[in-house]
Protein backbone atom coordinates (compact mmCIF):
# COMPACT_ATOMS: atom_id res chain seq x y z
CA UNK A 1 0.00 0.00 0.00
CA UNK A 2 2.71 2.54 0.24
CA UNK A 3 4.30 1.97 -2.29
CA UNK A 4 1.11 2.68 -4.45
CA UNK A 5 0.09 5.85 -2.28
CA UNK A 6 3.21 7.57 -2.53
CA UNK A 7 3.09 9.39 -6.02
CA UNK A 8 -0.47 10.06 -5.45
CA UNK A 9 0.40 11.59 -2.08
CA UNK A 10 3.95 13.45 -3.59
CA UNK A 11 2.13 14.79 -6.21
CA UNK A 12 -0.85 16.26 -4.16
CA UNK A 13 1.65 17.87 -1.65
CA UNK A 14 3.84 19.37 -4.66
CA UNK A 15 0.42 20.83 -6.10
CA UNK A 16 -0.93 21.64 -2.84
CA UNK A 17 2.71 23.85 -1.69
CA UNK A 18 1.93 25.39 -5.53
CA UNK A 19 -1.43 26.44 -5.02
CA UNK A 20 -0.03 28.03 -1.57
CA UNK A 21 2.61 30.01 -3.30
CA UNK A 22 -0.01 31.08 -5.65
CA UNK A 23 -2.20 32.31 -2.86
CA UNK A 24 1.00 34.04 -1.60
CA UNK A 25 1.77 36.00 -4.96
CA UNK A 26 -2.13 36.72 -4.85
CA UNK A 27 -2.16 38.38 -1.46
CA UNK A 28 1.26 40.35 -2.65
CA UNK A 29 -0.13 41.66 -5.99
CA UNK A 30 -3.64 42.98 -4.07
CA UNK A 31 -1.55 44.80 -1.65
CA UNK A 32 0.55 46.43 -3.83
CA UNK A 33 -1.90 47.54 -6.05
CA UNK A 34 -3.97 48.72 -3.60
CA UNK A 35 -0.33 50.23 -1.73
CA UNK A 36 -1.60 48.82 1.46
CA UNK A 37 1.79 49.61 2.79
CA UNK A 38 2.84 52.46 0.14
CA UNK A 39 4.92 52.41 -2.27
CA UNK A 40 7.62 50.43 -0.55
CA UNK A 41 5.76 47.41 -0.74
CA UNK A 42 5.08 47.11 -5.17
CA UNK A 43 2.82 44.72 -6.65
CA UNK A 44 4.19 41.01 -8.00
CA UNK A 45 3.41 42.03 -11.51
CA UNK A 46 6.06 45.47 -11.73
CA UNK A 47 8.73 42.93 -9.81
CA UNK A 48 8.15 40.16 -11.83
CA UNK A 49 8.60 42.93 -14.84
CA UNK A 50 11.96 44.07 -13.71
CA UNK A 51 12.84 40.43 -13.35
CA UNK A 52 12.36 39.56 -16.73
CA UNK A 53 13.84 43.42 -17.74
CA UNK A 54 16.81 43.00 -15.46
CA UNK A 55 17.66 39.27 -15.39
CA UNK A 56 20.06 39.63 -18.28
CA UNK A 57 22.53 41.80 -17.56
CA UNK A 58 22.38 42.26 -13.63
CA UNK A 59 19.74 39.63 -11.62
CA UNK A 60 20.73 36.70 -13.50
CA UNK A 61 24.65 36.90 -13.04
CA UNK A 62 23.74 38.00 -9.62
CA UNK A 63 22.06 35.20 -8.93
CA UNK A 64 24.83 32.96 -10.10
CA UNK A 65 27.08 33.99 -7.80
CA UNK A 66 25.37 34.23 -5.10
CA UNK A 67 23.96 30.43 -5.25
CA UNK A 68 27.88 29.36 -5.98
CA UNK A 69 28.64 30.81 -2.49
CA UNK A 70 25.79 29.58 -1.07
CA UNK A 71 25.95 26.14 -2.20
CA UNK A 72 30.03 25.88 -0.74
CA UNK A 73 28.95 27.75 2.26
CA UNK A 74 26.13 25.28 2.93
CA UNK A 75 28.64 22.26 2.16
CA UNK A 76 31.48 23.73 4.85
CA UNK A 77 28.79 24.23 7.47
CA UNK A 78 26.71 20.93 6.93
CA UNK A 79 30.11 19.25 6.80
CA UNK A 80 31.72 21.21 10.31
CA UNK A 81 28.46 20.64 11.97
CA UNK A 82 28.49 17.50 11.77
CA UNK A 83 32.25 16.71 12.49
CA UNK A 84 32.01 18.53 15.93
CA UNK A 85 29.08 16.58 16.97
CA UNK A 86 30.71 13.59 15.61
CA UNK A 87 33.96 14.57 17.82
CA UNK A 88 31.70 15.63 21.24
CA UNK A 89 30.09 12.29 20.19
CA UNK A 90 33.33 10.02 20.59
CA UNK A 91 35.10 12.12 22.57
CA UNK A 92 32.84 12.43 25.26
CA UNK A 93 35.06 14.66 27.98
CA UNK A 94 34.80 17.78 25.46
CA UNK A 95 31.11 17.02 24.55
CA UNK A 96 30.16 20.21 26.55
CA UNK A 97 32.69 22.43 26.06
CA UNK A 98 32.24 21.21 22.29
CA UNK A 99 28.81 22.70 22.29
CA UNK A 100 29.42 26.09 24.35
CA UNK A 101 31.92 26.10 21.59
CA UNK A 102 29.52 26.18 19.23
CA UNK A 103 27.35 28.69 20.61
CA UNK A 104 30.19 31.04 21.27
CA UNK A 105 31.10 31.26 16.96
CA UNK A 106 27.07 31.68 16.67
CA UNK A 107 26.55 34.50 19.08
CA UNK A 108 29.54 36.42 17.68
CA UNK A 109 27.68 39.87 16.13
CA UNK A 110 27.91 39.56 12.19
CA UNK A 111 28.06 43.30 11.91
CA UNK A 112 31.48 43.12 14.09
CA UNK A 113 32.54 39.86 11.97
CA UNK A 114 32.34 41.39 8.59
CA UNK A 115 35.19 44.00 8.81
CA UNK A 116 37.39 41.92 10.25
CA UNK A 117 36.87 39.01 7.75
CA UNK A 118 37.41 41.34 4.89
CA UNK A 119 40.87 42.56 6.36
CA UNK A 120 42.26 39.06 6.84
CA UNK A 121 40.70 36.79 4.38
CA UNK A 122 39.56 37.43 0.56
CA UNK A 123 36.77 39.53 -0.23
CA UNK A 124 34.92 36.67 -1.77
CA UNK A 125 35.57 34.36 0.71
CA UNK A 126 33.31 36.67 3.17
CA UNK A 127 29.85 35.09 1.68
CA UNK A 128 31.34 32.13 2.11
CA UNK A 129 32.50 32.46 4.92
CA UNK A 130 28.61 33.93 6.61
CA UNK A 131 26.67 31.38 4.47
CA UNK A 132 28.76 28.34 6.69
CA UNK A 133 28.47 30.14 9.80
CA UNK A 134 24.65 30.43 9.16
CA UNK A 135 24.78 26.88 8.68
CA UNK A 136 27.08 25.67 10.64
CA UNK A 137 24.95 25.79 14.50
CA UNK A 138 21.44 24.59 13.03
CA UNK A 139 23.42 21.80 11.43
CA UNK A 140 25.48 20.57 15.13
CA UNK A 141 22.42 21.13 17.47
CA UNK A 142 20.29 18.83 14.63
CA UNK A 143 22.85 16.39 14.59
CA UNK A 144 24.36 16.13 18.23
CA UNK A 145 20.25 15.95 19.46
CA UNK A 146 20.07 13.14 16.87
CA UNK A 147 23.08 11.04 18.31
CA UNK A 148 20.94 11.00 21.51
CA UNK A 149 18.42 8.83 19.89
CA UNK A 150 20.77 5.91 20.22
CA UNK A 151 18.79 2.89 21.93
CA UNK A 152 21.03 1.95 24.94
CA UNK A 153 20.06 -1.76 24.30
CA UNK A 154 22.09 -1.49 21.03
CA UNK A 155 24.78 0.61 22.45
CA UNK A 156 25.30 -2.30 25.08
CA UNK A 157 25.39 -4.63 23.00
CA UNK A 158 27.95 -3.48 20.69
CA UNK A 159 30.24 -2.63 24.33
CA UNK A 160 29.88 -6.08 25.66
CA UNK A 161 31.15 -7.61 21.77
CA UNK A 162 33.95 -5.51 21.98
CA UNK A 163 33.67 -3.37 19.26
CA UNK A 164 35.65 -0.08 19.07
CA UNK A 165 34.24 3.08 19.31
CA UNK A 166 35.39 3.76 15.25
CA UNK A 167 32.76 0.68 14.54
CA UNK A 168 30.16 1.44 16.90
CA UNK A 169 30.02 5.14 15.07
CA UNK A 170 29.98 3.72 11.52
CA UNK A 171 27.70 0.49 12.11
CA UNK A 172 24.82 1.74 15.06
CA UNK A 173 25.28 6.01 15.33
CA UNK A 174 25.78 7.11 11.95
CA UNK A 175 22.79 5.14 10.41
CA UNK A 176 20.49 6.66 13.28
CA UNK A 177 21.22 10.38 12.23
CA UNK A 178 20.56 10.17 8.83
CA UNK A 179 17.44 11.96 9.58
CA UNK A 180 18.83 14.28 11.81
CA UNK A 181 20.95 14.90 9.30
CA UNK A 182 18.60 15.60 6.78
CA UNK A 183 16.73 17.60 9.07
CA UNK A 184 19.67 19.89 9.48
CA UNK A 185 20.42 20.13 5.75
CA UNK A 186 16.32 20.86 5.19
CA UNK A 187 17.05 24.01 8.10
CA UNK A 188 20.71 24.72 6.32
CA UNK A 189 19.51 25.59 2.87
CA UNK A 190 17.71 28.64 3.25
CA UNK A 191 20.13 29.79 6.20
CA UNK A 192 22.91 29.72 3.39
CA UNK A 193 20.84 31.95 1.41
CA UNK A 194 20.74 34.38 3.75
CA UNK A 195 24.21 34.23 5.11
CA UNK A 196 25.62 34.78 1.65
CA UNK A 197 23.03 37.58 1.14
CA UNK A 198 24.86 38.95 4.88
CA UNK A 199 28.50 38.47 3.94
CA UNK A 200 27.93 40.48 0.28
CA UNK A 201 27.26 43.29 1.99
CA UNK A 202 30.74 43.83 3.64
CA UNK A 203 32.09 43.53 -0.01
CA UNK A 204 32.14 40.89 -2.86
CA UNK A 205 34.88 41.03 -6.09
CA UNK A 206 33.40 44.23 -8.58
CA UNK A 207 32.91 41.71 -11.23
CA UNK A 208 31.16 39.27 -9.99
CA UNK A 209 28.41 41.30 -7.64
CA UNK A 210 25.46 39.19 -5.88
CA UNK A 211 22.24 39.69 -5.02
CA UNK A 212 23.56 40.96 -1.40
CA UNK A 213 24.70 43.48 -3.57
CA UNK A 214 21.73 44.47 -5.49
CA UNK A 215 19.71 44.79 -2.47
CA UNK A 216 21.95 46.95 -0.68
CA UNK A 217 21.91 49.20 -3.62
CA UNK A 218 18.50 48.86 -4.21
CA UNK A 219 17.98 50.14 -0.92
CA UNK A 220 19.95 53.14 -0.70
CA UNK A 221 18.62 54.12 -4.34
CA UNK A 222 15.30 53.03 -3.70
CA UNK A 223 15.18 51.13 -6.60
CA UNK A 224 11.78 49.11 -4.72
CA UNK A 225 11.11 46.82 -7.66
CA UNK A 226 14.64 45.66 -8.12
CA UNK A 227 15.00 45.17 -4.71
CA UNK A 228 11.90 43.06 -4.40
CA UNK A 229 13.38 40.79 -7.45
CA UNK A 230 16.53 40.55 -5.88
CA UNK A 231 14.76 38.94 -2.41
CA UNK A 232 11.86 36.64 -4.75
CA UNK A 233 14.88 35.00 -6.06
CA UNK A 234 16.70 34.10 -2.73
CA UNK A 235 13.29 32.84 -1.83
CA UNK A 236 12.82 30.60 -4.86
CA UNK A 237 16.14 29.12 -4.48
CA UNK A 238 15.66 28.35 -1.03
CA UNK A 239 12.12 27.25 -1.92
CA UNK A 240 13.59 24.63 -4.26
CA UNK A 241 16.27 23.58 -2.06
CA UNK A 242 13.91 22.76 0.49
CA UNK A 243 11.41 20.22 -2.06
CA UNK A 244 14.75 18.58 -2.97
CA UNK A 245 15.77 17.89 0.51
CA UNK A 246 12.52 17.02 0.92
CA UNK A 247 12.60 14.32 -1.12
CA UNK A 248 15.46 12.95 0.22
CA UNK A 249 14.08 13.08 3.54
CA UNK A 250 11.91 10.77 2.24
CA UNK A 251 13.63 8.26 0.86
CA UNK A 252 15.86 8.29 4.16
CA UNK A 253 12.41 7.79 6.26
CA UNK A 254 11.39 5.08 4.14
CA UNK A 255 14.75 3.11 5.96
CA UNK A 256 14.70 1.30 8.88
CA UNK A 257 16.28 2.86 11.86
CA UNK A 258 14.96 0.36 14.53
CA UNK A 259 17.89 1.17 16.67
CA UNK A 260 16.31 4.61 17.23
CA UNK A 261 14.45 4.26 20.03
CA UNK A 262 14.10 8.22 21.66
CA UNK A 263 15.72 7.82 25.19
CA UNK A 264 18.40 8.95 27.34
CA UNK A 265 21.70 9.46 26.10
CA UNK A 266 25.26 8.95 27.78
CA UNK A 267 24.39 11.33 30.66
CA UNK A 268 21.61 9.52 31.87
CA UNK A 269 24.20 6.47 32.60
CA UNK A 270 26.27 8.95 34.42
CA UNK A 271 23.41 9.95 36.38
CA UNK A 272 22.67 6.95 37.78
CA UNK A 273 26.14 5.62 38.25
CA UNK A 274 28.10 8.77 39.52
CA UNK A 275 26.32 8.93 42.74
CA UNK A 276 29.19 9.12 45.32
CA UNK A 277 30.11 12.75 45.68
CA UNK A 278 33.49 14.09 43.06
CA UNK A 279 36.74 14.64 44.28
CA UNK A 280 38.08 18.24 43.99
CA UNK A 281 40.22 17.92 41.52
CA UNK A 282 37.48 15.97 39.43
CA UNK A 283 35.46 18.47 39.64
CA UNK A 284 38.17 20.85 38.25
CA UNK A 285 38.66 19.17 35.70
CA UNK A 286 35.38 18.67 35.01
CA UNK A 287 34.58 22.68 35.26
CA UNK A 288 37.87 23.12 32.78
CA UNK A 289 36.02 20.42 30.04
CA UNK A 290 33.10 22.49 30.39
CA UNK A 291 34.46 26.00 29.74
CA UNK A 292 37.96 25.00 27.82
CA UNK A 293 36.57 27.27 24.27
CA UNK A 294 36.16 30.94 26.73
CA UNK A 295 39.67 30.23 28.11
CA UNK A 296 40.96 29.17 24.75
CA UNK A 297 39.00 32.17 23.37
CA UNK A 298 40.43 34.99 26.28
CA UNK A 299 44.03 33.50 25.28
CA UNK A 300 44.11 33.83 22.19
CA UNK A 301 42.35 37.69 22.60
CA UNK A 302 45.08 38.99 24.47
CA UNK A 303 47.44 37.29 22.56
CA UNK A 304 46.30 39.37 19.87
CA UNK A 305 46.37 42.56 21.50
CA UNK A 306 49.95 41.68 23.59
CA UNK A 307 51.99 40.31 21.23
CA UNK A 308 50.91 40.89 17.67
CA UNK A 309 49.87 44.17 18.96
CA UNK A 310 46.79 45.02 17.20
CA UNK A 311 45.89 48.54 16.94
CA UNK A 312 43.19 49.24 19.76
CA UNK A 313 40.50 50.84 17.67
CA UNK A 314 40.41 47.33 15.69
CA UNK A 315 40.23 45.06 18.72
CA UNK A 316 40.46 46.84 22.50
CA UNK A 317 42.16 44.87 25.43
CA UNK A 318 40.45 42.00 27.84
CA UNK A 319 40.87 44.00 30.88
CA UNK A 320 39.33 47.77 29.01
CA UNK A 321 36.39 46.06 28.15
CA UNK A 322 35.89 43.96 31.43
CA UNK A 323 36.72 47.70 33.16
CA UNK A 324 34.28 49.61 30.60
CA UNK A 325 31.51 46.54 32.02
CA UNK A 326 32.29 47.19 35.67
CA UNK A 327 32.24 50.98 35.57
CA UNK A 328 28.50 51.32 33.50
CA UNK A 329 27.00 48.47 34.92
CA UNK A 330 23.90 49.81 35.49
CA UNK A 331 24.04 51.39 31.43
CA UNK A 332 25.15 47.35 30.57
CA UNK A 333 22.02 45.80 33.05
CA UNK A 334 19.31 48.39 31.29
CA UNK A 335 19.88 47.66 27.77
CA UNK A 336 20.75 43.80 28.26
CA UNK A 337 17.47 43.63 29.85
CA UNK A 338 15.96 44.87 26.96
CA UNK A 339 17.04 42.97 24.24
CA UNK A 340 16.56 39.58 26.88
CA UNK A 341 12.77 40.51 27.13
CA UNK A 342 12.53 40.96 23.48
CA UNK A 343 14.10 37.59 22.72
CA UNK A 344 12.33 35.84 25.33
CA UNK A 345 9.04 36.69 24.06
CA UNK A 346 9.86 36.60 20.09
CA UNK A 347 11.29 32.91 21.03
CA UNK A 348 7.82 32.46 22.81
CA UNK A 349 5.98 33.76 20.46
CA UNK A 350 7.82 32.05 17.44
CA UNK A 351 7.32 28.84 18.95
CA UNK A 352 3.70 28.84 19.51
CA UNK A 353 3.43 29.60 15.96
CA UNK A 354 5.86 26.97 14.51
CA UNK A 355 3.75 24.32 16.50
CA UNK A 356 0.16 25.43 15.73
CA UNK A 357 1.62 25.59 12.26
CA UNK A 358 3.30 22.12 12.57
CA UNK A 359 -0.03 20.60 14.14
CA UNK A 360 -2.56 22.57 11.45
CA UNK A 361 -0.22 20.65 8.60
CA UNK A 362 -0.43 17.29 10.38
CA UNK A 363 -4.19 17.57 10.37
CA UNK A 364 -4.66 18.50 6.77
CA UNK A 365 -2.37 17.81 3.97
CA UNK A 366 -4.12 20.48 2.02
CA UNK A 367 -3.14 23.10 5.15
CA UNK A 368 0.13 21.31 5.00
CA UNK A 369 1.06 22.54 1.57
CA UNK A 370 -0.52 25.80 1.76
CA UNK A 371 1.89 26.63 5.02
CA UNK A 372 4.75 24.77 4.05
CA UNK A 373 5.77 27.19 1.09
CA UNK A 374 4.67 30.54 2.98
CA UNK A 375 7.18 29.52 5.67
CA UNK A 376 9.82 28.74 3.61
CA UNK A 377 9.39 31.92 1.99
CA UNK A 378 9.53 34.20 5.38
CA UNK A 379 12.55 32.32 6.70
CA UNK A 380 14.58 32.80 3.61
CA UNK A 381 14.08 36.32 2.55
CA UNK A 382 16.73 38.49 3.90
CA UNK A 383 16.19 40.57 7.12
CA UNK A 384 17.93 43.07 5.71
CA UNK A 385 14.83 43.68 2.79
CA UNK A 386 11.72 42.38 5.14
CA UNK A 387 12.47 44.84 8.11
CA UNK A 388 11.98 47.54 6.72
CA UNK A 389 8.67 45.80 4.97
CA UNK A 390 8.07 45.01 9.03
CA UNK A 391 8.66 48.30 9.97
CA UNK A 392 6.20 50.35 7.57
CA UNK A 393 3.33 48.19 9.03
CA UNK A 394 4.05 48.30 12.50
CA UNK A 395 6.94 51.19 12.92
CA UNK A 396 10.48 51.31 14.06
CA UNK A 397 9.26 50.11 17.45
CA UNK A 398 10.09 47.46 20.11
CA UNK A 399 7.34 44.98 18.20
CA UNK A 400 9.98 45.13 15.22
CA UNK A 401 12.61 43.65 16.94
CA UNK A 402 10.15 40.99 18.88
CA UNK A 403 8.77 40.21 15.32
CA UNK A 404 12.74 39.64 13.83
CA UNK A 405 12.82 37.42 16.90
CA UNK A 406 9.69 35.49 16.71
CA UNK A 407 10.74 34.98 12.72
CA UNK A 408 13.92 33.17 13.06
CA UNK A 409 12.22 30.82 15.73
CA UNK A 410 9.56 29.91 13.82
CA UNK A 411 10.88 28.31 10.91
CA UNK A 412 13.11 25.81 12.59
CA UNK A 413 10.69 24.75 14.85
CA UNK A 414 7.92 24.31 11.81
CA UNK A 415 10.25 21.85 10.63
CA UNK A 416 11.76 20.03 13.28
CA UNK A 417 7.91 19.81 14.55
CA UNK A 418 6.12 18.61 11.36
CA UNK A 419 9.43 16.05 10.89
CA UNK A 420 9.05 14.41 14.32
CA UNK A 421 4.79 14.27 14.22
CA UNK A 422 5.15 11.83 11.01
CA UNK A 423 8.14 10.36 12.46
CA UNK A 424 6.01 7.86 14.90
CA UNK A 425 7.77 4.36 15.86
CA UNK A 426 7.73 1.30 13.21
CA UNK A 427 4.61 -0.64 13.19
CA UNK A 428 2.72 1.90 15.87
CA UNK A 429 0.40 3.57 12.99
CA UNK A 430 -0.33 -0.55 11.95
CA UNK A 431 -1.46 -0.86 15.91
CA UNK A 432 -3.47 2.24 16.02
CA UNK A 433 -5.39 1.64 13.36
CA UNK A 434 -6.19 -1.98 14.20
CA UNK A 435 -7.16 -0.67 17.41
CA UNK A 436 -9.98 1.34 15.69
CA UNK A 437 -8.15 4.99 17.25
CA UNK A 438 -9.16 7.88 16.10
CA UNK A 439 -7.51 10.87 14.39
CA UNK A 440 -7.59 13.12 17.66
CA UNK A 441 -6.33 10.00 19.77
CA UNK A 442 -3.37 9.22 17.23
CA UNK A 443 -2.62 13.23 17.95
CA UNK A 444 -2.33 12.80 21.49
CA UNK A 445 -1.62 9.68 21.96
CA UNK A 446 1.41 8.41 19.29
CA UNK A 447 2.21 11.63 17.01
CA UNK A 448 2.79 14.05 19.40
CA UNK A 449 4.78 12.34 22.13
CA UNK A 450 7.11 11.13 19.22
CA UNK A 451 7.25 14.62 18.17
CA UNK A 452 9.09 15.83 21.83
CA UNK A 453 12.45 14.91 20.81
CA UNK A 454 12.34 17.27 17.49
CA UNK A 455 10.30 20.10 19.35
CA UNK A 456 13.10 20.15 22.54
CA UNK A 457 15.85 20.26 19.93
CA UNK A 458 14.48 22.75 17.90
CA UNK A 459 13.87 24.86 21.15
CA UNK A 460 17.69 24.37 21.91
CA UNK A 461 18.66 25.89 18.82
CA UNK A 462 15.93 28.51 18.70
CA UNK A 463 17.54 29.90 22.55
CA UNK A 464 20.47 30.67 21.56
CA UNK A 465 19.36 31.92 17.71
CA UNK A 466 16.55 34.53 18.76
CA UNK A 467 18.91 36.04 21.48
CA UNK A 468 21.07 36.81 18.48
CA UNK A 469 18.12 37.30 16.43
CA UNK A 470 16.98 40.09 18.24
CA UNK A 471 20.38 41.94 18.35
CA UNK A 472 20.09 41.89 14.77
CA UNK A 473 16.34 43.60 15.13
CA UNK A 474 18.11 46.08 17.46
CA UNK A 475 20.18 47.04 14.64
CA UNK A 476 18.20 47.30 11.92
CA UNK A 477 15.92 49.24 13.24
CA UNK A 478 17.87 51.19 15.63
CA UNK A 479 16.09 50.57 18.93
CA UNK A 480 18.14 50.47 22.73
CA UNK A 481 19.45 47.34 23.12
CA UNK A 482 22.81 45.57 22.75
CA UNK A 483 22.57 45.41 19.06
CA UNK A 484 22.39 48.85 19.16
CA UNK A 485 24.73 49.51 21.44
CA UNK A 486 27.40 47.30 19.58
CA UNK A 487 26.37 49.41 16.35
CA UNK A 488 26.43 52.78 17.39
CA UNK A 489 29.34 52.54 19.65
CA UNK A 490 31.40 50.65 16.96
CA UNK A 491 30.95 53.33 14.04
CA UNK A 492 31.74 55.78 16.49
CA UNK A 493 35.21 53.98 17.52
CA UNK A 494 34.50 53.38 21.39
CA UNK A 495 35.65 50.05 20.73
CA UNK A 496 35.67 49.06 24.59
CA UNK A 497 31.97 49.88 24.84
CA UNK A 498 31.45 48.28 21.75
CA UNK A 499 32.91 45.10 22.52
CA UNK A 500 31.36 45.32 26.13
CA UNK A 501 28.13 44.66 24.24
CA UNK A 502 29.64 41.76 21.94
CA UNK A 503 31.09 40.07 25.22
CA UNK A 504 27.71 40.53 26.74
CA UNK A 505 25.89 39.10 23.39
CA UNK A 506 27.59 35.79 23.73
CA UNK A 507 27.70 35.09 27.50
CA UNK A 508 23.59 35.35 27.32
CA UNK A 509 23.35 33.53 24.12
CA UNK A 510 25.83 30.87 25.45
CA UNK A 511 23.71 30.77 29.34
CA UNK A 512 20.97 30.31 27.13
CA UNK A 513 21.72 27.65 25.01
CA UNK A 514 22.84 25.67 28.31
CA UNK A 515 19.49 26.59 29.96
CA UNK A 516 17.55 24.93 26.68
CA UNK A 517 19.80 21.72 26.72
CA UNK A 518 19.10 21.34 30.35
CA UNK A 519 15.27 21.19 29.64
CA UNK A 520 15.48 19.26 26.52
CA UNK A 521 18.07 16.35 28.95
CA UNK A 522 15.23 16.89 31.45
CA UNK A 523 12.66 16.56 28.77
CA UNK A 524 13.41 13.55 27.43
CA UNK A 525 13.92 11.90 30.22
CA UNK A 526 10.52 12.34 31.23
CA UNK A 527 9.10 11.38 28.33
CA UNK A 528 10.45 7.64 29.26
């Protein structure tokens, strides 16, 4: 039977995610004939005009170039992602530090990142460069949570036979984050997009321009149509990307992973068997596993500023910025507060909308594939082009920035949510249905409980990614708050006030990435 329902059942939800991008282009052309939102927001017919008129000799090249990038950016994330979860996975003393690693390079602020990449590397390895970064954390949170689905039947098994941890990897672990894998590639795709679309601003080869480019110029020419094209296309290619991994995601789910089994990873084993009280220096050592990347980090700071003596208006000393923190504390507390309100309720808000989203597509295939392509389309197009879209309907306020916020979470958890409701234990649909169950008891009672694991991993990554979310918002919109502290104070040179923010960025987005991965551990533990 599946095998005969499955190209019915591809080819209703390819026409269904059609007919919802028609419905989008629809709602677009009414508003911008009717300039709803002025004339900053044109109708689909003049952009799809200046497509055709301008894909020649400036959107098509463009274009070009700016998937190249993406496409190697993607690949160097995907691939980096993985190989540090891979590394926490069988080297299980840096496992932590591994991931506040990770969280550290993804809470750096881009707008500090981009100068400095274009003085020490090439200017078009800065796309590059932003499109891997942008891929890089989605892709290790994805794949670490997936390692956790190991069963620890099979895990025993293959320790009491002896077999090395090399085998163990290649014959039980790898082949149960394949999906996970996927999963990360499926959130990785239109990330690259818009990390390429980041790193052109800060300056791409004169020849070969992207569409990073053309928007930027499109923007300070207000040149609305062109810079409409420019963001449709970044959408359509992301669009695509996604179908295509989408396919693939289901040819991986139509494999067997029986040793996934959704329960407690290596740390639940040390719960139970570390009961006697550490030793001091244990617990040293434990405490320098955990926080080895700041350290490594710090060192390699003043390093920079001692003995390759960097000029201080590029990068200030450790000890002026921890002195420029201690002195304005109460300047640092006000505007830290801020921008944590504004990310705790966009990542709030985002959420509840990626799972009523997630559950509305589970219940309807036809609501499936008119949401699915919407989606895709709001998490791909740059920030850069919808803000200001954002902004004319609601203003250059404090909802703009929760809105930025509640944007970025959305998308990820959308997919990590839909992936895990369909992704229900072998033969369990066979028993429900024998059982006579209905659809609101499969719901409750097998799709969402297997759904947990995706929705606390996609809350992991969604801590620490509307944190820096929202200092983007700050930014682009120019509202107090770290972002714009960083901003303001770095084009004005105060570099220890400006890096006073940046230090202040990471530490939250690092505390709260470690808050989400202690309630997704305590999560799935009690899901047991």
């Amino acid at each position: 039977m599946r095998s005969t329902n499955a190209d019915p059942s591809r080819l209703r939800s390819a026409l269904l995610g059609g007919i919802g991008l028609v419905i989008v282009i629809g709602i677009w052309e009414l508003l911008g004939q009717g300039e709803v939102f002025g004339r900053g927001w044109p109708p689909a017919s003049d952009v799809l005009r200046t497509l055709i008129d301008d894909w020649g000799r400036v959107l098509g090249p463009a274009l070009r170039n700016t998937t190249w990038s993406a496409v190697r950016g993607f690949a160097i994330g995907l691939t980096l992602g993985f190989s540090l979860a891979s590394i926490g996975l069988l080297v299980s003393p840096l496992r932590r530090g591994i991931g506040r690693l990770a969280t550290l390079l993804n809470s750096i602020p881009w707008i500090a990142l981009g100068p400095l990449l274009v003085m020490v590397v090439s200017t078009s390895a800065t796309p590059v460069i932003f499109a891997a970064m942008a891929v890089f954390f989605s892709s290790f949170v994805a794949i670490s949570s997936g390692f956790n689905l190991v069963g620890r039947a099979h895990h025993d098994v293959f320790t009491v036979l002896g077999a090395p941890k090399l085998r163990r990897f290649r014959r039980l672990e790898f082949p149960v984050v394949i999906p996970s894998l996927v999963y990360a590639a499926k959130l990785g795709a239109p990330a690259a997009m818009f990390g390429v679309v980041f790193g052109e601003w800060f300056g791409v080869p004169v020849k070969a321009p992207g569409l990073g480019v053309i928007i930027v110029t499109s923007l300070q020419q207000f040149v609305t149509t062109r810079l409409w094209a420019a963001a449709a296309l970044t959408a359509i290619v992301a669009v695509l990307a996604y179908g295509v991994l989408g396919l693939v995601e289901r040819a991986a789910a139509a494999r067997d992973f029986a040793v996934s089994e959704d329960i407690r990873n290596e740390t639940a084993v040390l719960r139970l068997t570390d009961v006697a009280p550490l030793s001091m220096g244990r617990r040293i050592g434990d405490i320098l596993l955990t926080i080895w990347p700041f350290l490594v980090i710090i060192a390699l700071w003043q390093f920079a500023v001692s003995v390759w003596q960097v000029n201080s208006i590029v990068i200030p000393s450790p000890g002026s910025v921890v002195a420029d923190i201690a002195t304005n504390s109460g300047t640092y507390l006000g505007i830290t507060l801020s921008t944590f309100q504004l990310a705790a309720l966009g990542l709030l808000v985002g959420t509840l909308i990626g799972v009523t989203a997630a559950l509305a597509s589970w219940l309807s295939p036809v609501l499936r594939g008119l949401i699915t392509s919407p989606m895709i389309v709001m998490y791909s197009v740059p920030l850069v082009a919808i803000v200001p879209i954002i902004a004319r309907v609601i203003g250059y306020t404090r909802t703009t920035v929760l809105a930025v916020a509640a944007l970025v979470s959305m998308f990820p958890t959308f997919v990590l949510t839909s992936s895990g409701l369909h992704r229900t234990p072998t033969g369990s649909e066979d028993v429900f249905t024998v059982m006579g169950a209905h659809r609101r008891t499969r719901l409750l009672r097998l799709a969402m409980p297997s759904a947990v694991p995706n929705f606390l991993t996609a809350f992991r990554l969604n801590a620490a990614l509307a944190f820096v979310a929202a200092i983007l918002g700050e930014y682009l919109t120019g509202r107090p708050g770290l972002g714009w502290t960083f901003a303001l104070n770095y084009a004005s040179f105060n570099m220890p006030r400006a890096w006073g923010a940046a230090v202040l960025i990471v530490i939250f987005s690092v505390l709260a990435y470690v808050g989400a991965s202690w309630v997704e551990e305590r999560g799935r533990h009690r899901m047991l």
